[in-house]
Protein backbone atom coordinates (compact mmCIF):
# COMPACT_ATOMS: atom_id res chain seq x y z
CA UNK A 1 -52.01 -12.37 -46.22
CA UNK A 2 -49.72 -16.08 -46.29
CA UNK A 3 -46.01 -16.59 -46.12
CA UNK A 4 -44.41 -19.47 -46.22
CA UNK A 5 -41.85 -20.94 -43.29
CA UNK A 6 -37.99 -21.07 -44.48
CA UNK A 7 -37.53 -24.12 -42.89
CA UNK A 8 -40.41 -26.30 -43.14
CA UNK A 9 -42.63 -24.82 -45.54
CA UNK A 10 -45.39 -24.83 -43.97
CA UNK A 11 -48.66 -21.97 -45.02
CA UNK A 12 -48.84 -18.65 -42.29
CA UNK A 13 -51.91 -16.96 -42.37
CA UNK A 14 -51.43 -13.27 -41.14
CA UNK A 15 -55.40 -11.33 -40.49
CA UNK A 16 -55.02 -8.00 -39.49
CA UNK A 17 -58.45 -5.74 -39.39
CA UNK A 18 -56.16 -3.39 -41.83
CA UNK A 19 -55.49 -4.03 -45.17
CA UNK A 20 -51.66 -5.65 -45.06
CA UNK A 21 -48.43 -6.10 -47.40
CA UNK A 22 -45.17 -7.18 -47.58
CA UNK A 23 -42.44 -5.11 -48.72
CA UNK A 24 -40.91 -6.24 -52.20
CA UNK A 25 -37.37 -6.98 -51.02
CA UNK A 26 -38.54 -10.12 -49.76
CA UNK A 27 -37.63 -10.01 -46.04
CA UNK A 28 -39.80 -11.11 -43.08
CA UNK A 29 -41.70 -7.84 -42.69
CA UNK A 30 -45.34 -6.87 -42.42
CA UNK A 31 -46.71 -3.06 -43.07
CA UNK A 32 -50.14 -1.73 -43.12
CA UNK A 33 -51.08 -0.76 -46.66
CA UNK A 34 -51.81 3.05 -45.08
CA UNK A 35 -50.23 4.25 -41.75
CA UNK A 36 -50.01 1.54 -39.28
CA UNK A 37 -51.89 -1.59 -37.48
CA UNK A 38 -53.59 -2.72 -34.47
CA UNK A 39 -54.68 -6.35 -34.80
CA UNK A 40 -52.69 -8.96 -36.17
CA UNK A 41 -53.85 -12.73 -35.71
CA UNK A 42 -50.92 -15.41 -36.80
CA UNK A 43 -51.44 -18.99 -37.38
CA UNK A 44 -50.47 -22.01 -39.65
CA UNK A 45 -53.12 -22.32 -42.79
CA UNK A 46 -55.63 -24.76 -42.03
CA UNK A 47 -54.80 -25.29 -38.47
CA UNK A 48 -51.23 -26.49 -37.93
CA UNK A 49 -49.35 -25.88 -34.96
CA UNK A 50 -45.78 -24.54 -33.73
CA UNK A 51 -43.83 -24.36 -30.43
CA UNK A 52 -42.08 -20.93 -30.89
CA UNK A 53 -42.88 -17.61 -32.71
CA UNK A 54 -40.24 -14.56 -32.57
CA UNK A 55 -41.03 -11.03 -33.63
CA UNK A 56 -39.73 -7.16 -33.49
CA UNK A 57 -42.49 -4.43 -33.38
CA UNK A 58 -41.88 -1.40 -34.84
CA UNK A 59 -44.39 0.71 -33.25
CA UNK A 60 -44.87 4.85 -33.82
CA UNK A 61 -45.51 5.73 -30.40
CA UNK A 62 -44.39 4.24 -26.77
CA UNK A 63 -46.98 2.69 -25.39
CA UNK A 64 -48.48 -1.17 -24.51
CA UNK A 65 -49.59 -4.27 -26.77
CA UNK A 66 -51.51 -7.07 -25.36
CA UNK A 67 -50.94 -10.69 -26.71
CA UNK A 68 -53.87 -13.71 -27.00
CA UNK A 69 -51.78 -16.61 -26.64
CA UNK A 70 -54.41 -20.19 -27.94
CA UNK A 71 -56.93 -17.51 -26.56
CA UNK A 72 -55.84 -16.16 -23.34
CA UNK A 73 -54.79 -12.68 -23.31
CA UNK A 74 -51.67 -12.05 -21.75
CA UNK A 75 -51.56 -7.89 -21.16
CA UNK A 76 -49.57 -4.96 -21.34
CA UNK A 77 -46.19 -5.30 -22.52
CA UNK A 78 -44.49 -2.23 -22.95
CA UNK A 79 -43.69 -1.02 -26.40
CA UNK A 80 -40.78 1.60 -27.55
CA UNK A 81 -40.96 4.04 -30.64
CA UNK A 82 -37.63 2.95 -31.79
CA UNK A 83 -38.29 -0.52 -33.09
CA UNK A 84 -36.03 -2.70 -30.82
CA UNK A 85 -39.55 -4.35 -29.39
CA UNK A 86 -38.38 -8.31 -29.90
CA UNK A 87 -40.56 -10.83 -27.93
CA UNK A 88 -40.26 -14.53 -27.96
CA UNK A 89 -43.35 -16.61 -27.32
CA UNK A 90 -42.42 -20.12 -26.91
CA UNK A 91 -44.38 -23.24 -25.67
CA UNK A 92 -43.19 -25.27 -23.09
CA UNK A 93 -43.91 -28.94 -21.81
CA UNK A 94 -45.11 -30.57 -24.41
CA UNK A 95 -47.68 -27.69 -25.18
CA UNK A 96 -47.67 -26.25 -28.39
CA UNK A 97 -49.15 -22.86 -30.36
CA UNK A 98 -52.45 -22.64 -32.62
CA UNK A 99 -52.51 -18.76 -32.92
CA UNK A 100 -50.75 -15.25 -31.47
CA UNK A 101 -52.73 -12.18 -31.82
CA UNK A 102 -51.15 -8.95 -31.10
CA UNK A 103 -53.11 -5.54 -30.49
CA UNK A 104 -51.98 -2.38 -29.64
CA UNK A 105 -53.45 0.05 -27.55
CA UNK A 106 -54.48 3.64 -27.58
CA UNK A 107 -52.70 5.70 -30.39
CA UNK A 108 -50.16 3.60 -30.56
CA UNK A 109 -49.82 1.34 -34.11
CA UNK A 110 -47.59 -1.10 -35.45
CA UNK A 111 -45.59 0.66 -38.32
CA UNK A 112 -44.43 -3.06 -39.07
CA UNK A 113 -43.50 -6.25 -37.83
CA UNK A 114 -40.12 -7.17 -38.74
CA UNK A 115 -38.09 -10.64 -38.36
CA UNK A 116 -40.40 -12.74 -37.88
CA UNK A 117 -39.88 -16.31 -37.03
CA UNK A 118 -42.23 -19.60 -36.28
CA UNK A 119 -40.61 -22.57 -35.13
CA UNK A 120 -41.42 -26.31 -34.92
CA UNK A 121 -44.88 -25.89 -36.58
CA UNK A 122 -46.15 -28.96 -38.15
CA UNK A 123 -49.09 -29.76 -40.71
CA UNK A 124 -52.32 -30.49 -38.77
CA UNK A 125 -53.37 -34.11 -38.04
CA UNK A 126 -56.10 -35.58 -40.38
CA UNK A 127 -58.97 -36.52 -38.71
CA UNK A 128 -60.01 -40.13 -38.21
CA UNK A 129 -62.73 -40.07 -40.37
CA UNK A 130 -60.25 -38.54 -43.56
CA UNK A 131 -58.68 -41.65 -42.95
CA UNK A 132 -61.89 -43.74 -43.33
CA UNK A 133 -62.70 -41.78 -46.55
CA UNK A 134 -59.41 -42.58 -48.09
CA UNK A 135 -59.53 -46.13 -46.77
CA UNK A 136 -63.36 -46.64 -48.73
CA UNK A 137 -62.22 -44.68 -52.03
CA UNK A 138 -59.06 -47.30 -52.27
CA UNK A 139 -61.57 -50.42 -51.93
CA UNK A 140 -63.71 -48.58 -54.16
CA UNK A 141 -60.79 -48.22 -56.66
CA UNK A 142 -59.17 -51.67 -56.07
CA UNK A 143 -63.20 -53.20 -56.68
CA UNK A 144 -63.34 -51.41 -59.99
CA UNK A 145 -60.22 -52.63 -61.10
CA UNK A 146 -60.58 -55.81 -59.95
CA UNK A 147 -64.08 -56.04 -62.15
CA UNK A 148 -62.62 -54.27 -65.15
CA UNK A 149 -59.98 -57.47 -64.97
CA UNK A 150 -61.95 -60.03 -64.78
């Protein structure tokens, strides 16, 4: 599934290993198409980065999530069944975010995630060599023009 930021625009991809949805009155919410959901990877569409992601998990049981933070699980937060589970990630010194997964554990599922919000993401760089394929196809172009003149 893919939202779009408010503020920047910028593509979110949301994977979950369950089939996922967002409810039609349009707020920042993510539901399971059937029960609930253990796995949820987030990350900017085609590799973009951020600095901040906030969230509330509404889960059906107390119990524990983990988080893999760029990779490196970070484990056992406690959970409660009454939805009032908001965590702030946020990346400090100069660091910045490429994906959050979140997992549950045991019998405990995400009902939904609610209010979510990524900050400071930004597009990802192009590579040197996109550059060098740009720069060719505009000498190309400029040569063809210049022949059709002349």
């Amino acid at each position: 599934m893919q939202g779009v930021t408010n503020s920047t625009g910028l593509l979110v991809d949301f994977t979950g290993l369950e089939m996922l949805n967002t409810p039609s009155n349009g707020s920042a919410r993510i539901e399971a198409d059937h029960d609930t959901f253990n796995d949820l990877l987030i990350r900017l569409h085609n590799g973009g980065t951020f600095t901040s992601l906030i969230f509330n998990i509404n889960a059906n049981h107390d119990g524990w999530t983990n988080f893999l933070i760029n990779g490196t699980a970070y484990n056992h937060y406690a959970l409660d069944d009454h939805g009032n589970n908001f965590f702030t990630i946020r990346a400090t010194g100069g660091d910045t975010l490429s994906s959050v997964r979140i997992q549950t554990q045991g019998n405990v599922g995400m009902e939904d995630l609610r209010q979510i919000r990524l900050g400071g993401g930004a597009a990802p760089v192009p590579e040197p060599s996109s550059f060098l394929l740009l720069g060719a196809g505009l000498v190309g172009v400029s040569f063809l023009a210049r022949k059709a003149r002349g």
